[in-house]
C-alpha atoms as a PDB file:
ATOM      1  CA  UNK A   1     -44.694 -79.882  -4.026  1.00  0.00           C
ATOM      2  CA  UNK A   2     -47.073 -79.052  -1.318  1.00  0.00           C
ATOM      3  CA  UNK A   3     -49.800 -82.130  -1.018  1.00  0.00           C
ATOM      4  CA  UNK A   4     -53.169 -81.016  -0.825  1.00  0.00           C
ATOM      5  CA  UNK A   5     -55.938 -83.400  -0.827  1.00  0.00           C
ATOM      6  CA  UNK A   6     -59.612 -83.254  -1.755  1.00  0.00           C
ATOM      7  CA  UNK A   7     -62.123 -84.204   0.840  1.00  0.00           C
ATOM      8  CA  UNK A   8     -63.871 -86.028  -2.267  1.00  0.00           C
ATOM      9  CA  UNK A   9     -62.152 -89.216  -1.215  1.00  0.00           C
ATOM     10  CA  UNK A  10     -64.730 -89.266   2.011  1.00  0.00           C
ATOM     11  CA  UNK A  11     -67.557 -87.950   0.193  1.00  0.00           C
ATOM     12  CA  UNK A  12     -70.342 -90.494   1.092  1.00  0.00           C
ATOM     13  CA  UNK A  13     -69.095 -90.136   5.016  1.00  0.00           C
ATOM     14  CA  UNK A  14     -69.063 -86.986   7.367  1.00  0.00           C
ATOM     15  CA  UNK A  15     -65.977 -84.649   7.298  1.00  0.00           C
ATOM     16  CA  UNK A  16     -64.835 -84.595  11.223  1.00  0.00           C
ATOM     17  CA  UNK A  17     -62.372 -83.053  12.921  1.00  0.00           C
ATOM     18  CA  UNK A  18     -61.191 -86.281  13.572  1.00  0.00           C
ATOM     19  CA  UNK A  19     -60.614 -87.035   9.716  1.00  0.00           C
ATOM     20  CA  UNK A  20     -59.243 -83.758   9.476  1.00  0.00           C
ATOM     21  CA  UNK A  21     -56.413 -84.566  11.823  1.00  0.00           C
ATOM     22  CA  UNK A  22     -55.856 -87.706   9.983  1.00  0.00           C
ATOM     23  CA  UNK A  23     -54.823 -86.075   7.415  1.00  0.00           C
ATOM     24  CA  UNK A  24     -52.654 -83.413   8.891  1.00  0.00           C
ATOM     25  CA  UNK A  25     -50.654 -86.702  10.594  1.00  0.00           C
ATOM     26  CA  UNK A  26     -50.504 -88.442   7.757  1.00  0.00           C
ATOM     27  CA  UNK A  27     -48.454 -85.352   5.948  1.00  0.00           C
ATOM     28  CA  UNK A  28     -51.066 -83.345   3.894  1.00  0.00           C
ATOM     29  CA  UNK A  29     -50.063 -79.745   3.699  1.00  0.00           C
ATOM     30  CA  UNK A  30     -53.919 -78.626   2.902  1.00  0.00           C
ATOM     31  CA  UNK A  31     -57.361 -80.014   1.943  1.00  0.00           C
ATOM     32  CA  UNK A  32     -59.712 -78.966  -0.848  1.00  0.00           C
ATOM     33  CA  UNK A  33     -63.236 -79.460   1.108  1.00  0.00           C
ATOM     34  CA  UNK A  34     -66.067 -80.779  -1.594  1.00  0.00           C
ATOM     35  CA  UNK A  35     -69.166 -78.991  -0.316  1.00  0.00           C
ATOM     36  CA  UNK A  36     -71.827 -81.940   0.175  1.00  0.00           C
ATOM     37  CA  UNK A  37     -73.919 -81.142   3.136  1.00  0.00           C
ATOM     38  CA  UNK A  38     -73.868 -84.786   3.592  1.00  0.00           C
ATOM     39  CA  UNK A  39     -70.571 -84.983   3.731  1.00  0.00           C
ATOM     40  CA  UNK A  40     -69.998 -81.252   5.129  1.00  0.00           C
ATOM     41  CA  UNK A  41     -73.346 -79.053   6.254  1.00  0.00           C
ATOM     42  CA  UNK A  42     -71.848 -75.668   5.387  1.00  0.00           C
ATOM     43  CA  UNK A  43     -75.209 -74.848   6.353  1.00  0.00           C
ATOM     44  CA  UNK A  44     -74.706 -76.072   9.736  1.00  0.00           C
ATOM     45  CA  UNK A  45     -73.157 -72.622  11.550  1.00  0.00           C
ATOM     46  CA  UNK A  46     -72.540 -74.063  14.421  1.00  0.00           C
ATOM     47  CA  UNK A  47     -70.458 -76.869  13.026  1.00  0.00           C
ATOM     48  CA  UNK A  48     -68.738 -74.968  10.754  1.00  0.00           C
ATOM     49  CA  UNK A  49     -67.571 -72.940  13.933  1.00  0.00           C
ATOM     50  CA  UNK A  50     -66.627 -75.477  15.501  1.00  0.00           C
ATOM     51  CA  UNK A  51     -64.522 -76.559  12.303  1.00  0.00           C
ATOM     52  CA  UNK A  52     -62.754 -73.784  12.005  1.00  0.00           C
ATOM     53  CA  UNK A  53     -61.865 -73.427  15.487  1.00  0.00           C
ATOM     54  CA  UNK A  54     -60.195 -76.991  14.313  1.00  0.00           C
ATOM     55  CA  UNK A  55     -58.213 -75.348  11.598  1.00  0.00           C
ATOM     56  CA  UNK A  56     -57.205 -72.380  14.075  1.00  0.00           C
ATOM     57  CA  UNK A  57     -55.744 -74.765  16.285  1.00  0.00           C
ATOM     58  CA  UNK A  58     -53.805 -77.150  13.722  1.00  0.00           C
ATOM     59  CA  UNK A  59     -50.827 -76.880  11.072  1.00  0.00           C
ATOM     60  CA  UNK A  60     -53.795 -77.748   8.058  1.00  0.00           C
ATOM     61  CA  UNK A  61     -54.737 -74.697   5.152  1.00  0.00           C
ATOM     62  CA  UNK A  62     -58.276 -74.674   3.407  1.00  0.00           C
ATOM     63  CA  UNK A  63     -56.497 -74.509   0.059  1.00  0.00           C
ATOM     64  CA  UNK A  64     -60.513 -74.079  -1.385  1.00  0.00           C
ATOM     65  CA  UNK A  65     -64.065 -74.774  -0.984  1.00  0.00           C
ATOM     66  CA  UNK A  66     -65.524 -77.046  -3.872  1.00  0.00           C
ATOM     67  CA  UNK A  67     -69.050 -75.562  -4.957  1.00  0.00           C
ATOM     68  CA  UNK A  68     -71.620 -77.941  -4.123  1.00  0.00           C
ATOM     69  CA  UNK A  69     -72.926 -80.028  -7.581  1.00  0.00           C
ATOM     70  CA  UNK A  70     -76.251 -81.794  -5.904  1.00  0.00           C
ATOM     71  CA  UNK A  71     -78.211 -81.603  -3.257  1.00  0.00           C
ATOM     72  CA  UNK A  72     -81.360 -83.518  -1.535  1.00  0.00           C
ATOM     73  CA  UNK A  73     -79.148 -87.321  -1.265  1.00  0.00           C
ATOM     74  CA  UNK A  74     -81.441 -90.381  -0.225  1.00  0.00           C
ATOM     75  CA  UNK A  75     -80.777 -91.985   3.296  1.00  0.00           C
ATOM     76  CA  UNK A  76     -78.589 -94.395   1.287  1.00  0.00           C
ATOM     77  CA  UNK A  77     -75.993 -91.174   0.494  1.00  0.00           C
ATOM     78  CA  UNK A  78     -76.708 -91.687  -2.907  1.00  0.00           C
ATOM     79  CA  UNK A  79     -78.057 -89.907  -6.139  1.00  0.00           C
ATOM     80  CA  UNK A  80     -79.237 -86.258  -5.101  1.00  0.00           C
ATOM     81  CA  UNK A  81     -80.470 -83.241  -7.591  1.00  0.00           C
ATOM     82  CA  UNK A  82     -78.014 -81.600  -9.553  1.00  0.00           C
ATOM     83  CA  UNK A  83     -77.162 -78.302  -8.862  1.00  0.00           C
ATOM     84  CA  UNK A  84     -76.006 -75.883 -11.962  1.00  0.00           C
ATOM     85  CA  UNK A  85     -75.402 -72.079 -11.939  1.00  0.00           C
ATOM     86  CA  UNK A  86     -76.159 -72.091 -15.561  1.00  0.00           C
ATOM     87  CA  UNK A  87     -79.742 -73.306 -15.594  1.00  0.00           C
ATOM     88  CA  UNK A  88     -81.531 -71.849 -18.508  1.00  0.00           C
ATOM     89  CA  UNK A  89     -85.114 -72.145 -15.576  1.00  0.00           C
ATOM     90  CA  UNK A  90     -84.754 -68.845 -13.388  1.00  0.00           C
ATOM     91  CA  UNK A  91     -85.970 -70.411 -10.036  1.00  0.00           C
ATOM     92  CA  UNK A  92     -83.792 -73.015 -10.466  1.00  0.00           C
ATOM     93  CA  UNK A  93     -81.186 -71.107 -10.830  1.00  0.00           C
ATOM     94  CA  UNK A  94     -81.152 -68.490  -8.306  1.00  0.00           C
ATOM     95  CA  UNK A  95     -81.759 -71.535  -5.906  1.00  0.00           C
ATOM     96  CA  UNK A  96     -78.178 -72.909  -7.179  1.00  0.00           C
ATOM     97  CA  UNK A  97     -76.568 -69.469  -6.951  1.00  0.00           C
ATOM     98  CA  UNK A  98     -77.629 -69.126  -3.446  1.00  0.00           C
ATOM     99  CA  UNK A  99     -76.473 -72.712  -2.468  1.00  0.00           C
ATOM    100  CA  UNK A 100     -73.312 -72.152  -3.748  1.00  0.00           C
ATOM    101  CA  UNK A 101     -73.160 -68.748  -1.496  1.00  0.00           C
ATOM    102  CA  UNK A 102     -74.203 -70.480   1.422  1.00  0.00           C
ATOM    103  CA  UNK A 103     -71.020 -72.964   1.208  1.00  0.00           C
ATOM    104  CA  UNK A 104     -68.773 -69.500   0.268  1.00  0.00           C
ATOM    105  CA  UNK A 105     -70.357 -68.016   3.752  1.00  0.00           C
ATOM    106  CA  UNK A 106     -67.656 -71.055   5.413  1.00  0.00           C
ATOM    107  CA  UNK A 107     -64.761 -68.567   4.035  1.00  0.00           C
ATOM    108  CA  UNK A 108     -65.941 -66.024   6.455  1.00  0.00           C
ATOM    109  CA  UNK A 109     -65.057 -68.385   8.927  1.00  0.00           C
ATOM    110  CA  UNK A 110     -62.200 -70.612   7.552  1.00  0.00           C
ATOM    111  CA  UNK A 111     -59.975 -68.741   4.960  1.00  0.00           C
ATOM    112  CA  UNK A 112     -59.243 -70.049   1.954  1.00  0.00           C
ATOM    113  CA  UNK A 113     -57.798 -68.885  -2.009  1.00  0.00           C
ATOM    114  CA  UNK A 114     -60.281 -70.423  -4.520  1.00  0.00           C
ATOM    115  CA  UNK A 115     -63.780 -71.961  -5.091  1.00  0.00           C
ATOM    116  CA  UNK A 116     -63.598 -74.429  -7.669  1.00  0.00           C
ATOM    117  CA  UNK A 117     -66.605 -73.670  -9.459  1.00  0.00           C
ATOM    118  CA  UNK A 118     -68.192 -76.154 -12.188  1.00  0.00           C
ATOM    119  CA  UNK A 119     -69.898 -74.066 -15.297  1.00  0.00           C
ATOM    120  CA  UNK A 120     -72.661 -76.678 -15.822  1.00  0.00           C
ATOM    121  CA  UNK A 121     -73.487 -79.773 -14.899  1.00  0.00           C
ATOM    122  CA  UNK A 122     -71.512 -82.662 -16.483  1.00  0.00           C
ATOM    123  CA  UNK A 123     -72.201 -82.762 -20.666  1.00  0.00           C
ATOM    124  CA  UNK A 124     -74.603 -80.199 -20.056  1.00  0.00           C
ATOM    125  CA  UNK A 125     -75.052 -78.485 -23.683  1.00  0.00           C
ATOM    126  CA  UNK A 126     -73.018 -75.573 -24.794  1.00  0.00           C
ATOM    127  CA  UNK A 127     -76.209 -73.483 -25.814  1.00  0.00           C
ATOM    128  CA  UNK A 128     -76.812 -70.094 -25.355  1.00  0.00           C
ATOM    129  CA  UNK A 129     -79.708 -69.699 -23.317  1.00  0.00           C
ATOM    130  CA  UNK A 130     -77.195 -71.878 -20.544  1.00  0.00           C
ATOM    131  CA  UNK A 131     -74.157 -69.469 -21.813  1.00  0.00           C
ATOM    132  CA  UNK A 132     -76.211 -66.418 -20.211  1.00  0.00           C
ATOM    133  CA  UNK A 133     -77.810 -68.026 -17.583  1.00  0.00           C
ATOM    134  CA  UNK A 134     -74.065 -69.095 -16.055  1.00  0.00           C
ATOM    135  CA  UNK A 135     -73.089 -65.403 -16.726  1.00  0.00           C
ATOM    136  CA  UNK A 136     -76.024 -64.196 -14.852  1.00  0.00           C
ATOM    137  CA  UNK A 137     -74.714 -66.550 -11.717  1.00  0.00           C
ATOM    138  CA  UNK A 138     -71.259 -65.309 -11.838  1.00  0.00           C
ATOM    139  CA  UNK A 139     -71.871 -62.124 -11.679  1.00  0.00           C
ATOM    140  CA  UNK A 140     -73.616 -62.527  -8.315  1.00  0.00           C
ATOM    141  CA  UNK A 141     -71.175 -65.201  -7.370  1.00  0.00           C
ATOM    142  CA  UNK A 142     -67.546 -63.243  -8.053  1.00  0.00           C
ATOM    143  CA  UNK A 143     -68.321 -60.673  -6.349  1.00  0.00           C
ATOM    144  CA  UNK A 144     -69.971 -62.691  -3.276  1.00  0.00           C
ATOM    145  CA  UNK A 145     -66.661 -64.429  -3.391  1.00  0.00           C
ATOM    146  CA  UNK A 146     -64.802 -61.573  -3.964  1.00  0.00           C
ATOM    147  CA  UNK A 147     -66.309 -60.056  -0.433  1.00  0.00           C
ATOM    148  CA  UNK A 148     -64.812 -62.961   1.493  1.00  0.00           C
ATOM    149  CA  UNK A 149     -61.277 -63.005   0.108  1.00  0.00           C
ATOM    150  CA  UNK A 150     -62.057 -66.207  -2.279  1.00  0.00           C
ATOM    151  CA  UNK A 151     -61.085 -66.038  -6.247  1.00  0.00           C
ATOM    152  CA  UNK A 152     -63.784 -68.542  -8.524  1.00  0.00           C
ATOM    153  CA  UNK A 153     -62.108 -70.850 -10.635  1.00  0.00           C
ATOM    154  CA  UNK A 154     -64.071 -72.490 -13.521  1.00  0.00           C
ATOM    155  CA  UNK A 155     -63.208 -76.182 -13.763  1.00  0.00           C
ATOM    156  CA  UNK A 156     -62.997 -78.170 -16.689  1.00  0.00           C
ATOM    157  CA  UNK A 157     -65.745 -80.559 -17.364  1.00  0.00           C
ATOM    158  CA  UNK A 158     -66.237 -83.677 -19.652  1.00  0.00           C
ATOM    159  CA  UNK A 159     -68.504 -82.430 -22.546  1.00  0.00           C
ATOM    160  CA  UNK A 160     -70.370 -78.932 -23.599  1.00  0.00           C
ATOM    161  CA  UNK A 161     -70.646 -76.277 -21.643  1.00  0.00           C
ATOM    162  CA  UNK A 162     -67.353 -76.857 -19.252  1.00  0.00           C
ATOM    163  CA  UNK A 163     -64.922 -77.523 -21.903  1.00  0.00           C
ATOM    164  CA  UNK A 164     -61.497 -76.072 -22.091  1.00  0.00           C
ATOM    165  CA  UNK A 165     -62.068 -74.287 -25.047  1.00  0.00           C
ATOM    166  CA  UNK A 166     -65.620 -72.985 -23.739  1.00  0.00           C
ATOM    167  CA  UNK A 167     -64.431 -72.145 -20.456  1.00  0.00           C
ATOM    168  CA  UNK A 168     -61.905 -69.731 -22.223  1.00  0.00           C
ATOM    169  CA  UNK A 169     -64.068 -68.243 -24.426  1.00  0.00           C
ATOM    170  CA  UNK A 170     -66.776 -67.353 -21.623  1.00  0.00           C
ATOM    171  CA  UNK A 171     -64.353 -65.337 -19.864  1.00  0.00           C
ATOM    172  CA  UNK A 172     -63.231 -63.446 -23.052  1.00  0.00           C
ATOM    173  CA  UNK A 173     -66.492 -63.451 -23.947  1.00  0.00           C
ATOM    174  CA  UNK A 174     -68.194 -62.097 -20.590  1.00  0.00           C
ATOM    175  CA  UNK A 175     -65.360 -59.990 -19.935  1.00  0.00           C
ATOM    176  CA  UNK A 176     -65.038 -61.390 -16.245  1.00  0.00           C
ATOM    177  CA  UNK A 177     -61.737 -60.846 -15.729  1.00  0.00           C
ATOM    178  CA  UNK A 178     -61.464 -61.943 -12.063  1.00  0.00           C
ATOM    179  CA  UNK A 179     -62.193 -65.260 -12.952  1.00  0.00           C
ATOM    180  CA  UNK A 180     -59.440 -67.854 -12.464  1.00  0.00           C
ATOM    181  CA  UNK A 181     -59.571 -71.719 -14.009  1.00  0.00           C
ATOM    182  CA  UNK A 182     -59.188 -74.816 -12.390  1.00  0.00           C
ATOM    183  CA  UNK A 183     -57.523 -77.161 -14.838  1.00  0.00           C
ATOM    184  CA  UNK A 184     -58.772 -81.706 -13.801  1.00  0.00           C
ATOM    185  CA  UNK A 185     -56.373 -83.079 -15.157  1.00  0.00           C
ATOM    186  CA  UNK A 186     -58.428 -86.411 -15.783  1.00  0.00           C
ATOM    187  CA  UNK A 187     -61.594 -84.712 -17.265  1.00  0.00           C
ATOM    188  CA  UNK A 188     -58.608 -83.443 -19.741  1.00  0.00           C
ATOM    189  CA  UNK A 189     -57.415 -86.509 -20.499  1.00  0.00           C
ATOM    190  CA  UNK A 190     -61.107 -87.402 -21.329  1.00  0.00           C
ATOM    191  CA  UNK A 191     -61.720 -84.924 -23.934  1.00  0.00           C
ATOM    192  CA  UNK A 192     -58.620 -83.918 -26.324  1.00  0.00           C
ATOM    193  CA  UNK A 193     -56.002 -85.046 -23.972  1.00  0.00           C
ATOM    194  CA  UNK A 194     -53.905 -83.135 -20.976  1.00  0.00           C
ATOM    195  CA  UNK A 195     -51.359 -80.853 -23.476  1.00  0.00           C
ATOM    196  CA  UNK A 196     -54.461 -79.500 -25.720  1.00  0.00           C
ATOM    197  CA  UNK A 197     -56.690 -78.864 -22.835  1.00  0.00           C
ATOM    198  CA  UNK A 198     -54.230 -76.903 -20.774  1.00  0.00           C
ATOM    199  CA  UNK A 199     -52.938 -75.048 -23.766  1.00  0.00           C
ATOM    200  CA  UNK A 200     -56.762 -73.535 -23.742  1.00  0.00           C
ATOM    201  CA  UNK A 201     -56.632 -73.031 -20.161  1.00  0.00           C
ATOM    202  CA  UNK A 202     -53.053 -72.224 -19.511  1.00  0.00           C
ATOM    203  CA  UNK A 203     -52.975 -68.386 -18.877  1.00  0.00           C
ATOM    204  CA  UNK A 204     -55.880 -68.249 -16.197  1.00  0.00           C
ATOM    205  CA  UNK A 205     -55.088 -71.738 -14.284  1.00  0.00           C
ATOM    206  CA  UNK A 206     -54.710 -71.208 -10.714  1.00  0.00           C
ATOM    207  CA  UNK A 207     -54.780 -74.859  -9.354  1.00  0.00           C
ATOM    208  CA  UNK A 208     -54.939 -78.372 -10.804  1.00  0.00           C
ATOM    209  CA  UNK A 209     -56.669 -81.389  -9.867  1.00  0.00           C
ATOM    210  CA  UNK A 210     -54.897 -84.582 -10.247  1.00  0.00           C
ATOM    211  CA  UNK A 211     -56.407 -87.916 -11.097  1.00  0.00           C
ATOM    212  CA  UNK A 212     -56.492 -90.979 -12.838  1.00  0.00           C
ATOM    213  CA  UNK A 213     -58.242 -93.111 -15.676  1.00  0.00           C
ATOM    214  CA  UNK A 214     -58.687 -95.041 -18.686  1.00  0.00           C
ATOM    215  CA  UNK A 215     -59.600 -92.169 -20.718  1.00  0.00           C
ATOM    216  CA  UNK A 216     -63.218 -93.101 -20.623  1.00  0.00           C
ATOM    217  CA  UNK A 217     -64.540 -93.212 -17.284  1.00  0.00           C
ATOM    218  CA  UNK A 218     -64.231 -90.542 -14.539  1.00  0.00           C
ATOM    219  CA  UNK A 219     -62.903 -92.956 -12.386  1.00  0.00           C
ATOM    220  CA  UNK A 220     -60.868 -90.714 -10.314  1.00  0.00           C
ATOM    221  CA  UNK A 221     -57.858 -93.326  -9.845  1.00  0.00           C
ATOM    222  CA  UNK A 222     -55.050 -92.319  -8.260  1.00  0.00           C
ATOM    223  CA  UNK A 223     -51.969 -91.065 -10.746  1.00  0.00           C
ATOM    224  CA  UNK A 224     -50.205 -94.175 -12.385  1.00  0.00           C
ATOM    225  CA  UNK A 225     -53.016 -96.378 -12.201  1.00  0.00           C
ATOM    226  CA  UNK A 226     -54.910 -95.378 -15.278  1.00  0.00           C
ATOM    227  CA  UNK A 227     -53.669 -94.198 -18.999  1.00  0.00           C
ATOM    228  CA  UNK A 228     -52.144 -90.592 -17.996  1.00  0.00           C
ATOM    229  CA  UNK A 229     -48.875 -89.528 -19.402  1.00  0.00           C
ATOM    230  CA  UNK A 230     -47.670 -88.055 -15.656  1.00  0.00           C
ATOM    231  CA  UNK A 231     -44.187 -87.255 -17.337  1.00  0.00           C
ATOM    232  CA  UNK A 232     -46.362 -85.337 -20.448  1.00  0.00           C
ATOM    233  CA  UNK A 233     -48.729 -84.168 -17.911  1.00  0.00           C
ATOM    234  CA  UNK A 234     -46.119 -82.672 -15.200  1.00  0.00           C
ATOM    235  CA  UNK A 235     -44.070 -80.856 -17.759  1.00  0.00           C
ATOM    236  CA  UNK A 236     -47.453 -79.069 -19.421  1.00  0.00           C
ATOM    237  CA  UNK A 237     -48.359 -78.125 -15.766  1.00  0.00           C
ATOM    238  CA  UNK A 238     -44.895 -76.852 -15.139  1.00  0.00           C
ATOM    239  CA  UNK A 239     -45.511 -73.809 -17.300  1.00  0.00           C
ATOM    240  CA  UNK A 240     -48.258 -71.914 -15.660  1.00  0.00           C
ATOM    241  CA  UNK A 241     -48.005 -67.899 -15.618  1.00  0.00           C
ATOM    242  CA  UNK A 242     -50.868 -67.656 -13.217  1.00  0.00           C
ATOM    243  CA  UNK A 243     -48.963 -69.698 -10.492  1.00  0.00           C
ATOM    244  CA  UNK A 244     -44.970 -68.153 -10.827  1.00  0.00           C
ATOM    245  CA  UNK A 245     -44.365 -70.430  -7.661  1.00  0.00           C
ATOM    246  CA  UNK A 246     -45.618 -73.721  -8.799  1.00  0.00           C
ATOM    247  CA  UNK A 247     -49.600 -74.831  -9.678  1.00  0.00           C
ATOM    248  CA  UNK A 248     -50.804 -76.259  -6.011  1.00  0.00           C
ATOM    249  CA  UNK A 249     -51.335 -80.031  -7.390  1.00  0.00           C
ATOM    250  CA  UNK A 250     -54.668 -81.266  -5.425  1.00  0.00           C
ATOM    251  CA  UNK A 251     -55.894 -84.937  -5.244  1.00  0.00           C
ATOM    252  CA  UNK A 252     -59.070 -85.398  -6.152  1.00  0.00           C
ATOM    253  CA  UNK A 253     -59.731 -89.353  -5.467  1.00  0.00           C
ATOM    254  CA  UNK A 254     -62.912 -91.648  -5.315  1.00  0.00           C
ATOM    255  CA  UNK A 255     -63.168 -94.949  -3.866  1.00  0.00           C
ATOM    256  CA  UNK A 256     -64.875 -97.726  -5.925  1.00  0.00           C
ATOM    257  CA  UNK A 257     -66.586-100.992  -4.366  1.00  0.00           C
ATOM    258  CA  UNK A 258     -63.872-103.151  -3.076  1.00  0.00           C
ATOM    259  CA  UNK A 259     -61.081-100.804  -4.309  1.00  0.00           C
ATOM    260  CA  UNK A 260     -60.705 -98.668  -0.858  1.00  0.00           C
ATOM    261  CA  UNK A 261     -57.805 -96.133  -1.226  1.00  0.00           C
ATOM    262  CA  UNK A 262     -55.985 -94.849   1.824  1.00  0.00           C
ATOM    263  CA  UNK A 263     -54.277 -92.022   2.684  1.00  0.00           C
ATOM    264  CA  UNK A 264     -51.056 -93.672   2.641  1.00  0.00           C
ATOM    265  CA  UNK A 265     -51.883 -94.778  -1.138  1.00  0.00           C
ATOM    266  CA  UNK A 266     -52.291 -90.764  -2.007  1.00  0.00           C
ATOM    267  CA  UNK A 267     -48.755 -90.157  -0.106  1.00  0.00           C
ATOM    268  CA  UNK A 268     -47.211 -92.794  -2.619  1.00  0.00           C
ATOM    269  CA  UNK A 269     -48.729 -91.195  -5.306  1.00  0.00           C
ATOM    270  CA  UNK A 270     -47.827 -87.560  -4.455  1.00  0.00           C
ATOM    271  CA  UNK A 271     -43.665 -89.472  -3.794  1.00  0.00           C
ATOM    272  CA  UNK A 272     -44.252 -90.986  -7.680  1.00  0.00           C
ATOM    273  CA  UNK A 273     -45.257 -87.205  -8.943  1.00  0.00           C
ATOM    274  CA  UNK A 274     -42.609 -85.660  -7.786  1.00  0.00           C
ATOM    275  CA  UNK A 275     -39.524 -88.191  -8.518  1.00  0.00           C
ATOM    276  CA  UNK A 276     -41.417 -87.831 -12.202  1.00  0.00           C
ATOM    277  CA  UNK A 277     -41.250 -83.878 -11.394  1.00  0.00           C
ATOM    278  CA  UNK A 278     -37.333 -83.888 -10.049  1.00  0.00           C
ATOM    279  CA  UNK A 279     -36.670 -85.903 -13.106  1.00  0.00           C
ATOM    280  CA  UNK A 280     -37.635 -83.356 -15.788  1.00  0.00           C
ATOM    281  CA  UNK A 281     -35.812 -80.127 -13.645  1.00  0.00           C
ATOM    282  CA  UNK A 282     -32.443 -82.327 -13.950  1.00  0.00           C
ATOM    283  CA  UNK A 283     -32.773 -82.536 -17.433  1.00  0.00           C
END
């Protein structure tokens, strides 16, 4: 199991070089960077330069880009307009389209596989008017992506318009058959639980994100620390046509006040997934 983690862990601080190599010490194969120009200005050429001369040098993949979901944070890091390829306003959404090129631009630079691409913004309504509008963005955005070697995957999203079963249906359809899912494992186990979600997704899931929680909140816990049946979970994920070689199992974490979680804690977790994992093969 190779152990990729997102850089949504460090969200609210700046993504260094010197972070980066943390991770590559501690044991991560690869990193999913979340595009927050807060966290990481893929706006910033320079710096993104001098980034990837940083992966050049070192052992660490970009597994994928995250599509930036808000912009404009206060001096606090916190809050910020939500960004959403399927606003139904044109202006607005041209002006998310061409954020979310500007962070595909650090593929020209960095190489990676996917960007993991939310429909709407979280419970944003199913309606149509949003249905065309996101269709309108992708069309732009595939083949953008398509230009720099990158593959969009859809991610599931609590509510509406990024549902399992709506993500599936907008790619039959749209007819966009270079699109490619991302299956959250947590949002799943939100909505009509991990097995259901997946069964939706199944055929077109290219990479997972892995996370914990109560079923309620999107707490992003690490796995075994909220209500997720791994063992359930693990075997579903096992059988994934789209990834022959195994689905690359990302760790999409968030620190709460006075809960800090370390990279050591992710290690422990990634050790827990795959006894669970080497369990169900020697069955």
């Amino acid at each position: 199991m190779k152990r990729i983690l997102s850089t949504y862990l460090f969200v609210h601080q700046r993504l260094t070089t010197g972070l980066l190599g943390d991770i590559a010490e501690a044991g991560f194969h690869g990193v999913e960077i979340f595009c927050d120009r807060v966290h990481f200005d893929y706006q910033d050429a320079q710096w993104v330069r001098h980034v990837a001369a940083w992966f050049g040098d070192h052992g660490l993949q970009l597994h994928a880009l995250h599509a930036p979901t808000s912009r404009d944070k206060s001096a606090t890091r916190q809050g910020g307009t939500p960004i959403s390829i399927a606003d139904p306003e044109r202006v607005r959404r041209l002006d998310a389209v061409d954020e979310v090129k500007r962070a595909l631009e650090v593929a020209e630079h960095i190489p990676c596989k996917y960007l993991v691409q939310h429909l709407g913004a979280s419970r944003e309504a199913a309606d149509p008017k949003r249905y065309d509008a996101a269709f309108n963005s992708l069309e732009h955005l595939t083949v953008f992506a398509r230009q720099r070697g990158v593959t969009v995957a859809l991610e599931n999203t609590p509510g509406g318009l990024g549902s399992p079963g709506m993500l599936r249906q907008f790619i039959a359809d749209t007819h966009m058959s270079s699109l490619r899912l991302c299956f959250d494992v947590g949002h799943a186990h939100m909505e009509d639980g991990v097995e259901r979600g997946l069964e939706k997704m199944r055929d077109l899931v290219v990479t997972a994100h892995v996370h914990d929680n109560d079923g309620q909140k999107d707490d992003h816990l690490l796995p075994f620390e909220g209500t997720v049946n791994w063992k359930a979970a693990l075997a579903e994920l096992a059988v994934t046509p789209s990834a022959p070689e195994g689905l690359p199992l990302v760790m999409e974490l968030k620190e709460t006040p006075g809960r800090p979680i370390h990279l050591d804690d992710a290690l422990n977790a990634y050790d827990k997934l795959e006894k669970a994992q080497g369990a169900l093969k020697s069955r």
